[in-house]
C-alpha atoms as a PDB file:
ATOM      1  CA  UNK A   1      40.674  13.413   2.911  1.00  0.00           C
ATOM      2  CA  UNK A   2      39.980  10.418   0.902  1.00  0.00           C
ATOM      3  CA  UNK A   3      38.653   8.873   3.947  1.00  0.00           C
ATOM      4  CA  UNK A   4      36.043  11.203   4.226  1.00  0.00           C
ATOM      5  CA  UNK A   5      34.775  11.319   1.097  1.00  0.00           C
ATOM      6  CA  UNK A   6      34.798   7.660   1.407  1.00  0.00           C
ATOM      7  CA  UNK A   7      32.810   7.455   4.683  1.00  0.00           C
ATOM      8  CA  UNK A   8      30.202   9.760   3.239  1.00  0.00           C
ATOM      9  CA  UNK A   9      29.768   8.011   0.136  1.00  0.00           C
ATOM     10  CA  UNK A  10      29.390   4.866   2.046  1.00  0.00           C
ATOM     11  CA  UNK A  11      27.022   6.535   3.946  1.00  0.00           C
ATOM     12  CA  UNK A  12      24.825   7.850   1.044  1.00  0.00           C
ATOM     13  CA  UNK A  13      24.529   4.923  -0.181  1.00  0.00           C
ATOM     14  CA  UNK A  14      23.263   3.068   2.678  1.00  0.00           C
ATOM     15  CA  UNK A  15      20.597   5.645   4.048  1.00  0.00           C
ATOM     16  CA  UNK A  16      19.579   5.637   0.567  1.00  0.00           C
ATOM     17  CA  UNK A  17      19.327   1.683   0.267  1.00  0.00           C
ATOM     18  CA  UNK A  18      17.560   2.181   3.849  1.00  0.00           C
ATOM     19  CA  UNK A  19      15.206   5.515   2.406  1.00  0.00           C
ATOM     20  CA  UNK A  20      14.322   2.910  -0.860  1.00  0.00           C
ATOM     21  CA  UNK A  21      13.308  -0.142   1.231  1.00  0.00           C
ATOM     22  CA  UNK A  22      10.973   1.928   4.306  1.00  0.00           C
ATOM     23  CA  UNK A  23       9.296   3.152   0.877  1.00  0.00           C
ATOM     24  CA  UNK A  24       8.856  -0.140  -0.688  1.00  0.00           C
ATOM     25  CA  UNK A  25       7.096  -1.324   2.144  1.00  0.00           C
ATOM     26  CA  UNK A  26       4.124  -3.085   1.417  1.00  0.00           C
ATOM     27  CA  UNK A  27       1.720  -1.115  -0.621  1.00  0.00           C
ATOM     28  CA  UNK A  28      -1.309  -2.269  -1.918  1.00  0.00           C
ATOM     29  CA  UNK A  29      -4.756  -1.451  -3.143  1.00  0.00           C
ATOM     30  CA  UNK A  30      -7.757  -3.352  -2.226  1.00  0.00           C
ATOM     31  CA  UNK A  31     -11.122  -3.923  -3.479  1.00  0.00           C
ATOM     32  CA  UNK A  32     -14.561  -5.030  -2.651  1.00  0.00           C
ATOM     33  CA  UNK A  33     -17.206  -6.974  -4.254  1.00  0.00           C
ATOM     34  CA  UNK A  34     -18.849  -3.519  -4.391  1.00  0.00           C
ATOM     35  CA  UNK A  35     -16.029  -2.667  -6.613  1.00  0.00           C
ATOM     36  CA  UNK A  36     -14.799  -0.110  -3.752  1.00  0.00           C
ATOM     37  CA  UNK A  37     -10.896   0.141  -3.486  1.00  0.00           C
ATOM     38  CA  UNK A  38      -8.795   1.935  -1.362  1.00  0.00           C
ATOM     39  CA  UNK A  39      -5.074   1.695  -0.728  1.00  0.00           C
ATOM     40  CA  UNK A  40      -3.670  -0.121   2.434  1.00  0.00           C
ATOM     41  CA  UNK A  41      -0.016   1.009   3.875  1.00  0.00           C
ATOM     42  CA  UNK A  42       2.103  -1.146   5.895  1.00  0.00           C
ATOM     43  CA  UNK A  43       1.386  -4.516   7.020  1.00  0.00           C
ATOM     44  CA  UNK A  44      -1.349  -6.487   5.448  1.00  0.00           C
ATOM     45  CA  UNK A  45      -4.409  -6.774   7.249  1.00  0.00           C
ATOM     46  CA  UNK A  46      -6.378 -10.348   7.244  1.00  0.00           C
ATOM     47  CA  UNK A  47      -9.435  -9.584   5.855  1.00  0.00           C
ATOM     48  CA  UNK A  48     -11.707 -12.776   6.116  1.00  0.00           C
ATOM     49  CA  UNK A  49     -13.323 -14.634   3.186  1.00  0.00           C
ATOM     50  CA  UNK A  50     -16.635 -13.666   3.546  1.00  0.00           C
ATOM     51  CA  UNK A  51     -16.025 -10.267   3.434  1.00  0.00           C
ATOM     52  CA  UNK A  52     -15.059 -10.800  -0.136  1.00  0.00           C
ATOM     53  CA  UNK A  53     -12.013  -8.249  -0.651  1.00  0.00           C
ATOM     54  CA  UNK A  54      -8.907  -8.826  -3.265  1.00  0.00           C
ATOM     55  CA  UNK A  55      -5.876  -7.282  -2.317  1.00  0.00           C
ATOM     56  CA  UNK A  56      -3.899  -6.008  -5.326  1.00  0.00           C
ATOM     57  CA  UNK A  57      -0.317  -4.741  -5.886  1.00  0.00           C
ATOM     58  CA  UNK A  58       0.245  -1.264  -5.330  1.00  0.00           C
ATOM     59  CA  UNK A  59      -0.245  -0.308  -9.323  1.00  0.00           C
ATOM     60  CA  UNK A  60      -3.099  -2.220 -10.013  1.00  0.00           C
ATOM     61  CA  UNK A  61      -5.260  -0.120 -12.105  1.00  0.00           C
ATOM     62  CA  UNK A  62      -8.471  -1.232 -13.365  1.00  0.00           C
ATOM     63  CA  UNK A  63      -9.572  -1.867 -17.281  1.00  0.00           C
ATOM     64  CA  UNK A  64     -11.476   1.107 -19.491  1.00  0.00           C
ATOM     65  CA  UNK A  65     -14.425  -1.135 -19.134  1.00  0.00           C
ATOM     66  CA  UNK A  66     -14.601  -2.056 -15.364  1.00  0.00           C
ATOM     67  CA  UNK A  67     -16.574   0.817 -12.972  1.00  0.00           C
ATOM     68  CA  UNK A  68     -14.708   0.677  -9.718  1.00  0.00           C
ATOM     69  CA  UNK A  69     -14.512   3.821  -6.930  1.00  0.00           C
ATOM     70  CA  UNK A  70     -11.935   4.934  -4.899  1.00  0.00           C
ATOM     71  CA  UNK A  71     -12.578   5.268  -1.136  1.00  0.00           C
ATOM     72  CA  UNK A  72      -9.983   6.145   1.128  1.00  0.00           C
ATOM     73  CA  UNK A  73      -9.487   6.049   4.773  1.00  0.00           C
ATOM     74  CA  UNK A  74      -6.625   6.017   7.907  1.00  0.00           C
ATOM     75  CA  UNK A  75      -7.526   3.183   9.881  1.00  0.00           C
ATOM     76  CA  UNK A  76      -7.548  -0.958  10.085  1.00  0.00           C
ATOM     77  CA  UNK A  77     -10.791  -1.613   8.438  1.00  0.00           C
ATOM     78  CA  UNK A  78     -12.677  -2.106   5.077  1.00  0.00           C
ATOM     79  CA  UNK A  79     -15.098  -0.620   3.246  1.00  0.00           C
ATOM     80  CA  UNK A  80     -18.489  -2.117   2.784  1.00  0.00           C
ATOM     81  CA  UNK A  81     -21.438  -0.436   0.864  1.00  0.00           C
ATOM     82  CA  UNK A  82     -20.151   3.127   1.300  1.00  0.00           C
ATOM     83  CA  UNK A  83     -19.226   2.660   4.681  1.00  0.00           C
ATOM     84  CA  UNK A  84     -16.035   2.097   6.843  1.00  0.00           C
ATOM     85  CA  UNK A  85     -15.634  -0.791   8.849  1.00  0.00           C
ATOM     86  CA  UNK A  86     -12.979  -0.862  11.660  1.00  0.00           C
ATOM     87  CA  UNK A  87     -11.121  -3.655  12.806  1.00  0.00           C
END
């Protein structure tokens, strides 16, 4: 019996170590020089220089003061001027 309880303990613990690290995946929220931001799931895209996006952590907020909007979309891409850009 103590076995058991053991094994399943065990076994709690490491699908919930497994559960906390798929959900910690990389997060983030990006922004454009048009002060658009969206989130981004998963693996980082390479957005290119000249496209002028920041990537920021996942709880990046911005200040009282700064005007930003949130745009979201599923999809490899960025926004640009109000509009979705695949990649």
């Amino acid at each position: 019996m103590k076995l058991t309880v053991k094994c399943a303990l065990a076994a709690a613990i490491a699908l919930s170590g497994a559960g906390l690290a798929a959900t910690s995946a990389s997060a983030a929220v990006v922004c454009n020089a048009q002060n658009e931001c969206w989130h981004v799931r998963g693996p980082q895209p390479e957005y290119k220089p000249e496209w002028n996006i920041v990537v920021h952590p996942d709880n990046w907020r911005w200040n009282h003061d700064e005007h930003y909007r949130w745009r979201e979309h599923r999809g490899r891409g960025y926004w640009r001027d109000g509009v979705w850009v695949r990649f």
